[in-house]
Every structure is written in structure tokens, then in C-alpha cells.
Protein backbone atom coordinates (compact mmCIF):
# COMPACT_ATOMS: atom_id res chain seq x y z
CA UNK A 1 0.00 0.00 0.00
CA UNK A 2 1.10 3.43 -0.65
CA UNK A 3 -0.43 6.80 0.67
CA UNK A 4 0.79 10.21 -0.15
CA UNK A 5 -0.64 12.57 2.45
CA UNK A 6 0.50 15.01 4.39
CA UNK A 7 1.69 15.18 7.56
CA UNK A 8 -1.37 15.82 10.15
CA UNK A 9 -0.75 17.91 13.02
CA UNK A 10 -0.82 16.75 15.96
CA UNK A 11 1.25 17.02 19.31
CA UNK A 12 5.01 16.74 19.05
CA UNK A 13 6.97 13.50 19.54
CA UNK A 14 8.90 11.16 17.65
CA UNK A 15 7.65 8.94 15.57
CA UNK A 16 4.67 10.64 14.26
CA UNK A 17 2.33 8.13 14.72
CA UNK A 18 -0.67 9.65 13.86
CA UNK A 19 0.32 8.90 10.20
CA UNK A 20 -0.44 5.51 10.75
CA UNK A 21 -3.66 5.63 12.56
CA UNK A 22 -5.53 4.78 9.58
CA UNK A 23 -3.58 1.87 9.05
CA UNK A 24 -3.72 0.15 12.85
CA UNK A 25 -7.99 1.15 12.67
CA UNK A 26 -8.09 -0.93 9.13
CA UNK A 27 -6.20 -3.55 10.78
CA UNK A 28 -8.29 -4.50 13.36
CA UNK A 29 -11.64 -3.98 11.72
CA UNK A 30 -10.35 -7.14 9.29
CA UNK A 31 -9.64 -8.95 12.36
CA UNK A 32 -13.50 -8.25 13.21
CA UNK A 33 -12.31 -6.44 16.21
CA UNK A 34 -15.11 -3.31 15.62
CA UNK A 35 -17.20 -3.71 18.85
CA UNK A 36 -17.45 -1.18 21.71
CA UNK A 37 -16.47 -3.81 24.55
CA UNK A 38 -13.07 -4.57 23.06
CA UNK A 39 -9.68 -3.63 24.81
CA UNK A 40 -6.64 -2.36 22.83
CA UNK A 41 -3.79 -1.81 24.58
CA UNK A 42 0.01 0.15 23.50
CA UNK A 43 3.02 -0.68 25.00
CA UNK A 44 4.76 2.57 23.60
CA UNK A 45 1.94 5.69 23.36
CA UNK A 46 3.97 8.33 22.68
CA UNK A 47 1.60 11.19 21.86
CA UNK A 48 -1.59 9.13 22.22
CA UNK A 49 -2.41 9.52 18.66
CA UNK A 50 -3.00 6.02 17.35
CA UNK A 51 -4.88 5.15 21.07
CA UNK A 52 -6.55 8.09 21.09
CA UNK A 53 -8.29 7.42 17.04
CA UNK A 54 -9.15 3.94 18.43
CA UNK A 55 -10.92 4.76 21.49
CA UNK A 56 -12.48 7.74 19.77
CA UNK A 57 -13.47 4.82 16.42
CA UNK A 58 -14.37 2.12 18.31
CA UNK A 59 -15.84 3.99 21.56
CA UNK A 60 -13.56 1.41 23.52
CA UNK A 61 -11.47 1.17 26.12
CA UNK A 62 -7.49 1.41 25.51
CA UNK A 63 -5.00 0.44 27.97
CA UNK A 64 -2.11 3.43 26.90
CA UNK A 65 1.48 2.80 28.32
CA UNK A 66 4.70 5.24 27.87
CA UNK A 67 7.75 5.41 30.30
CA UNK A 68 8.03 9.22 29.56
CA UNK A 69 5.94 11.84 31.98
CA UNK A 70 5.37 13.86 28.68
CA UNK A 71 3.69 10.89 26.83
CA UNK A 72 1.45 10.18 30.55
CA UNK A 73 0.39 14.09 30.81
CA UNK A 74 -1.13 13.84 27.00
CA UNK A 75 -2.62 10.86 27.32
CA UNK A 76 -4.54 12.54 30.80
CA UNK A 77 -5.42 15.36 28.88
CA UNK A 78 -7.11 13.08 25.89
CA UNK A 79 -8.76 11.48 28.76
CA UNK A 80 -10.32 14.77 29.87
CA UNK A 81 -7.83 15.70 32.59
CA UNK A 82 -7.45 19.54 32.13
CA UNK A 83 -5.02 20.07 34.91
CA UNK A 84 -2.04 18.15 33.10
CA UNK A 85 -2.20 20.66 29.95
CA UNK A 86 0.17 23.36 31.73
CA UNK A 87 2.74 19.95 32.15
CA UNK A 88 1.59 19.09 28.53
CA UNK A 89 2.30 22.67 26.69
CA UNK A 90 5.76 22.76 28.33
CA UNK A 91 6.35 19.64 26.74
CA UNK A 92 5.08 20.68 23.55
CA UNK A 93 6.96 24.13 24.04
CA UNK A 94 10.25 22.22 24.70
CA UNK A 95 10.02 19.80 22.31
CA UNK A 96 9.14 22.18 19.25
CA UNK A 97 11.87 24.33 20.23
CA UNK A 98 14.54 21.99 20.05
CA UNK A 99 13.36 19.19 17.99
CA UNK A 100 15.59 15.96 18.44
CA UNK A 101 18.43 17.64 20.16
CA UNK A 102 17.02 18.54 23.99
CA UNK A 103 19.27 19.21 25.90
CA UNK A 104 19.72 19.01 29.46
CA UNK A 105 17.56 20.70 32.44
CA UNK A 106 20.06 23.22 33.33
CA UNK A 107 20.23 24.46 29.81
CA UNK A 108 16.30 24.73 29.20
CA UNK A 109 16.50 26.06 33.14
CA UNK A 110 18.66 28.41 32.01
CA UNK A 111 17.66 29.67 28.74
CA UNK A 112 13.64 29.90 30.12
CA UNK A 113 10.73 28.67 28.23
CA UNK A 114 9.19 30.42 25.68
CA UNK A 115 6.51 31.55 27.34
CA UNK A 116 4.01 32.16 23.97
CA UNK A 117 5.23 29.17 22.85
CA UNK A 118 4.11 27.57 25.83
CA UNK A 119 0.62 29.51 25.79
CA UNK A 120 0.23 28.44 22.15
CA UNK A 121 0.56 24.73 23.05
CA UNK A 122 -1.78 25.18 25.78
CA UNK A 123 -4.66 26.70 23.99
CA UNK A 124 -3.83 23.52 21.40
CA UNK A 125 -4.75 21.53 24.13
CA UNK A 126 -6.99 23.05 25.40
CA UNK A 127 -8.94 22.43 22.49
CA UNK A 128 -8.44 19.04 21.68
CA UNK A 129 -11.57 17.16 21.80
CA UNK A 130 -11.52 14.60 24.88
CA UNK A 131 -11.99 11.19 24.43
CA UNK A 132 -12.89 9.38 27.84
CA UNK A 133 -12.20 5.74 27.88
CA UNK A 134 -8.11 5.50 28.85
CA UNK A 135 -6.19 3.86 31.17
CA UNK A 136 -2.50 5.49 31.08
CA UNK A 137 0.37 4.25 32.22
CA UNK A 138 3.65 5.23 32.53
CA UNK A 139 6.39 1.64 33.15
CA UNK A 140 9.07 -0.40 31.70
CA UNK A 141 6.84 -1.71 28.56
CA UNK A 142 8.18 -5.49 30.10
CA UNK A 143 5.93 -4.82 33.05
CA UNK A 144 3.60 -3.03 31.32
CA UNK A 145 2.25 -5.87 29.17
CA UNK A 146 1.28 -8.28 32.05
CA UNK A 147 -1.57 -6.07 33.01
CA UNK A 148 -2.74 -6.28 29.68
CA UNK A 149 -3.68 -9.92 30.10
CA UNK A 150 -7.32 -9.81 28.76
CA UNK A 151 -6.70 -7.22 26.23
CA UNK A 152 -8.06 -8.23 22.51
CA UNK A 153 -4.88 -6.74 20.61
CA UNK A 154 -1.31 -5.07 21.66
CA UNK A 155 -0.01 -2.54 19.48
CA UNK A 156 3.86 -2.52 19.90
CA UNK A 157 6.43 -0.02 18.50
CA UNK A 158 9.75 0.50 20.37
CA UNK A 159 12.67 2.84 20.63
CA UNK A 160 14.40 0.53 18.01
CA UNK A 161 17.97 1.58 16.92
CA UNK A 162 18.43 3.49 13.57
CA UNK A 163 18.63 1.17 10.32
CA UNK A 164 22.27 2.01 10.92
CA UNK A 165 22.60 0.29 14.11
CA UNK A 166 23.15 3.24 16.20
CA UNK A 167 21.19 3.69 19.03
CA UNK A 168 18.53 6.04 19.19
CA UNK A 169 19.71 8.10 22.45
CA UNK A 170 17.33 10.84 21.19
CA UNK A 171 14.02 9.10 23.23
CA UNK A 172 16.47 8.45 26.02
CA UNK A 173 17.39 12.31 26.61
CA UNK A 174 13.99 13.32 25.52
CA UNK A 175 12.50 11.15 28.06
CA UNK A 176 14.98 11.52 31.37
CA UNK A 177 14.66 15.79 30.69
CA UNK A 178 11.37 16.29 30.09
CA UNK A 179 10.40 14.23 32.80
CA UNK A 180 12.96 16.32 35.49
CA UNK A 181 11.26 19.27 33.95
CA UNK A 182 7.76 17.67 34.06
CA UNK A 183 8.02 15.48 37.17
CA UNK A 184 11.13 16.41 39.05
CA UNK A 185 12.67 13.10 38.69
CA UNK A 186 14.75 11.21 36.27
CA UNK A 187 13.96 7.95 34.69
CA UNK A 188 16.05 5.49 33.08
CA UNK A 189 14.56 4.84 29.62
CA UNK A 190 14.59 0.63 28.49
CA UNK A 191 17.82 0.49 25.81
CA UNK A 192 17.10 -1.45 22.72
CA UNK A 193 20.60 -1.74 21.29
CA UNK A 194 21.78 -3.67 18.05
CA UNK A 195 23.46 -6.01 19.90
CA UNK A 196 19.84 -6.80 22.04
CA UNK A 197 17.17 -5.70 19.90
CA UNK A 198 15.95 -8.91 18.25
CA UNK A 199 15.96 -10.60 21.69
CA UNK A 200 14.06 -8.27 23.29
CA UNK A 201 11.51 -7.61 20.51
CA UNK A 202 11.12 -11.36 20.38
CA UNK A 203 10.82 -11.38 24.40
CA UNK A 204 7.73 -8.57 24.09
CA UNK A 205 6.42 -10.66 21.16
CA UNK A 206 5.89 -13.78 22.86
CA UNK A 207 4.96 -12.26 26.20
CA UNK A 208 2.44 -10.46 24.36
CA UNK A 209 1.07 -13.60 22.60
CA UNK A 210 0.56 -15.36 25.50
CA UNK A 211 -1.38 -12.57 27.60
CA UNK A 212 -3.75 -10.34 24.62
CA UNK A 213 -5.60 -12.23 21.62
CA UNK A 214 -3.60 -10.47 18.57
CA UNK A 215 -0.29 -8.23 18.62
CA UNK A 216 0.41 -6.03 16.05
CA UNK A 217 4.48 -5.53 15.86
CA UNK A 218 5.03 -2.34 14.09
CA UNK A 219 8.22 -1.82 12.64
CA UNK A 220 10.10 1.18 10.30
CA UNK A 221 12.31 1.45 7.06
CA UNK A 222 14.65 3.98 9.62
CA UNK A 223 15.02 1.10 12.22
CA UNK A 224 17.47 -1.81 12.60
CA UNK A 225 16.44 -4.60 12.23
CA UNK A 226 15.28 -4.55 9.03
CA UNK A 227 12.50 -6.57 7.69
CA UNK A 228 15.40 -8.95 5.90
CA UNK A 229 17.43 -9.04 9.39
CA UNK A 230 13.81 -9.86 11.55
CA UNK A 231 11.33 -11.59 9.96
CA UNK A 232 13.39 -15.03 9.56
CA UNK A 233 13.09 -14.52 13.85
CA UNK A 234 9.22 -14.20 13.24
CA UNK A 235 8.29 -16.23 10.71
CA UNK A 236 8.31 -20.32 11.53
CA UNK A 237 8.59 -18.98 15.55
CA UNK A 238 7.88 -21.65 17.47
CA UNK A 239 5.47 -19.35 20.30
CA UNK A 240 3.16 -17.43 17.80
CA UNK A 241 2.70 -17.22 14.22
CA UNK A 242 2.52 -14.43 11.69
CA UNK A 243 -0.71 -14.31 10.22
CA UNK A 244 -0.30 -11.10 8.41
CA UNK A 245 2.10 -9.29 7.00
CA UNK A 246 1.43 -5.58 5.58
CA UNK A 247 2.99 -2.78 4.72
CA UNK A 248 2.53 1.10 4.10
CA UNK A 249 4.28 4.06 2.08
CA UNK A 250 4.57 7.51 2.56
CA UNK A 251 6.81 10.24 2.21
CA UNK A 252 9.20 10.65 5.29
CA UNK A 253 9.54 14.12 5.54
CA UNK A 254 12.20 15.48 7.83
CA UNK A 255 10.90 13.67 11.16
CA UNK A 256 11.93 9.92 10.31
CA UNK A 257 15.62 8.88 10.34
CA UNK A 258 16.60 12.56 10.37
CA UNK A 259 15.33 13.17 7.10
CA UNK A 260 17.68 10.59 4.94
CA UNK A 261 14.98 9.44 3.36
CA UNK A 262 12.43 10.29 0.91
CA UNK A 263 9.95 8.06 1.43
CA UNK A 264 8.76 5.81 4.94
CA UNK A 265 7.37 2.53 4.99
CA UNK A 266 5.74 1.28 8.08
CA UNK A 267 6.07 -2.73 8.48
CA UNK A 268 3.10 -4.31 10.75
CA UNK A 269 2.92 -7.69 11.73
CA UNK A 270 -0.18 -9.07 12.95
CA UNK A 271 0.52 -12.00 15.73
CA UNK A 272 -1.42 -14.98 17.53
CA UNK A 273 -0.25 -17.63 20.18
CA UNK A 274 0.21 -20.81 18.11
């Protein structure tokens, strides 16, 4: 499949995921999974967007997971929380200010927040429709998907490393400043190295199998592994089996792999238990 759209706005965060809502919502309505009393869950939420379009779809209940504060205070304010937006528009200030290089507290501490920036991000959410329905969580995605046990499908995408095999310490700083800033605390954000990726993804894979009814792996042209590395470690797997494979094209932009690419192409695998 191939889609040429632009980018939709939406809050800022890696990824961009809310190009790929349309994609996850098609997915599940050919697994039949349409009704109001199912559960999706996310092990990686980000900005909410893909959660947020199900729940809002579906009129279901999402379970909505992120280790970083800034990814928990959206996903209250979706949820109808109004007192995280302040938390939320600094976030959104930050993050638009500096793009993939944040640096440190002191430096934001000491250079100050742009204060209509921060205003402008407010008002943005301020008028984002809520969407009740959301149970947000903010853990080690490993601990995370145990309380999903239940859940109809599991929507995973990770901090993978970039196709080159370096690491991708851009969600790490994002993550530990925003939450000082956010929070007052650091956290130390899972690493998903070259050298562990496959293991781990494999690890969430068949934990994920074995406690929700479908997973959907989600996977990117910037990321290592790439589909030739991982799919001989999905397909033929002795714990679940692959009974879909799809794929989506679209023009990158400057926000995936730095802008080395042209075009993006999101990989989704759709899982069972065997």
C-alpha cells in the first residue's frame, strides 16, 4: 500500500504516529475487532495519537502505556484531565523548540521557556476534543504488558535503533529531561541496542502472545532490524505465528531517520499464540 498525504498535526513526539492511525484502525476492523467492549492496549503511546483514534473509532477502552511523563500528561489530557495541559504545553513548548536535540535541564532552566510558545501549546490543548475511555500508564513496557492480560490486541512499536545500528539516544534524553522538567525526577529509559534488539523484541512478542488475543508488531524502514534481518526470527517462531504481514508508504519528511529518506514505509505484523 502506498499513501501520499500530508503530515497531520498533531502534538510533538517522535515517531509521528498519527500517520499511521488509519492503518492500525483498518487492521483491526479485518480482524472483526469493531465492537465497543473490546480492549486495545500500547506498549509505547507516545503522543496518544494512534490510542486516542481507536478509542475515539471504536468507543472502547485502551489500555495506553509510555515510560516518559510527557507521553502520561497527553494521554490525561485526551482522557479529559485539564489540569495536566500546563505539564503538557511545556512539553510541547520544549520539544518544538529543540526538535531531536534537547538538551539538558540546566540548559532549558537556564535559557527559560518560551513563554508564547508555551501559551500556544496550551490553547492547542486546550482544544483538543476529549476522548474518555483511557487507562495510562507510565512503566518499563516489560511490566507493562502483564496487566494487559485480557486485552483483545497489543499494538507494539519500540525505541528501536536506527537502520544504521546506532542507538537512538534521542528518546532516552527526551525522556529523562522532560520528565525532570515535568516530574522532578529522572527515569532510566529501556535500551534497545543492536546487539539486544531482536531478543528483546522477540521477548515482548511472545509475552504479548501469551497474555492479549492479537499483537500487532510495528516496525520502520529507519530502524534496525530490518525486515530482511527480523522476519526469519518471526516467521516459523515456534510461540506465535505471523498471520499477516502488511505494509505502508509515505513520504518521510524530515521527522523519520533525520530526514535521509524520501519516502517511509511502516512494516506491521499481525501475531497470535500458536
Amino acid at each position: 500500500m502506498y499513501l501520499l498525504k500530508k503530515e497531520i498535526n498533531w502534538v510533538p513526539y517522535f515517531g509521528n504516529q498519527k500517520r499511521f492511525v488509519s492503518f492500525v484502525i483498518e487492521a483491526m476492523k479485518g480482524l472483526g475487532l469493531t465492537d465497543k467492549s473490546i480492549v486495545f492496549a500500547e506498549t509505547n503511546s507516545g503522543s496518544h495519537a494512534i490510542s486516542y483514534e481507536v478509542r475515539k473509532t471504536f468507543n472502547c477502552q485502551t489500555l495506553s502505556n509510555d515510560i516518559s511523563s510527557y507521553s502520561r500528561v497527553i494521554g490525561e489530557v485526551l482522557n479529559g484531565e485539564s489540569s495536566y495541559i500546563p505539564k503538557a504545553a511545556v512539553g510541547a513548548a520544549i520539544i518544538s523548540k529543540f526538535g531531536y536535540d534537547i538538551p539538558k535541564r540546566e540548559v532549558i532552566d537556564h535559557l527559560g521557556i518560551d513563554i508564547g510558545e508555551r501559551e500556544k501549546w496550551e490553547q492547542f490543548f486546550t482544544n483538543l476534543p476529549v476522548c474518555k475511555g483511557a487507562v495510562i500508564s507510565q512503566m518499563d513496557l516489560f511490566d507493562f504488558i502483564p496487566t494487559t492480560k485480557g486485552a483483545d490486541i497489543l499494538y507494539m512499536d519500540f525505541a528501536w535503533p536506527w537502520r544504521d545500528g546506532n542507538d537512538v539516544t534521542e528518546y532516552s534524553d527526551m525522556a529523562d529531561t522532560l520528565s525532570e522538567i515535568i516530574d522532578n525526577k529522572i527515569i532510566r529509559y529501556p535500551e534497545f541496542t543492536k546487539y539486544n534488539v531482536i531478543e528483546k523484541v522477540l521477548e515482548a512478542c511472545i509475552l504479548g502472545v501469551n497474555n492479549c488475543k492479537y499483537v500487532i508488531l510495528s516496525n520502520q524502514s529507519s530502524n534496525f532490524p530490518t525486515p530482511e534481518v527480523l522476519e526469519p526470527y518471526l516467521f516459523g517462531n515456534p510461540y506465535f505465528e505471523v498471520i499477516s504481514a502488511r505494509r505502508l508508504t509515505l513520504p518521510a519528511e524530515t521527522v523519520d531517520n533525520l530526514g535521509k529518506d524520501p519516502f517511509f514505509t511502516e512494516y506491521q505484523y499481525i501475531l497470535m499464540k500458536k
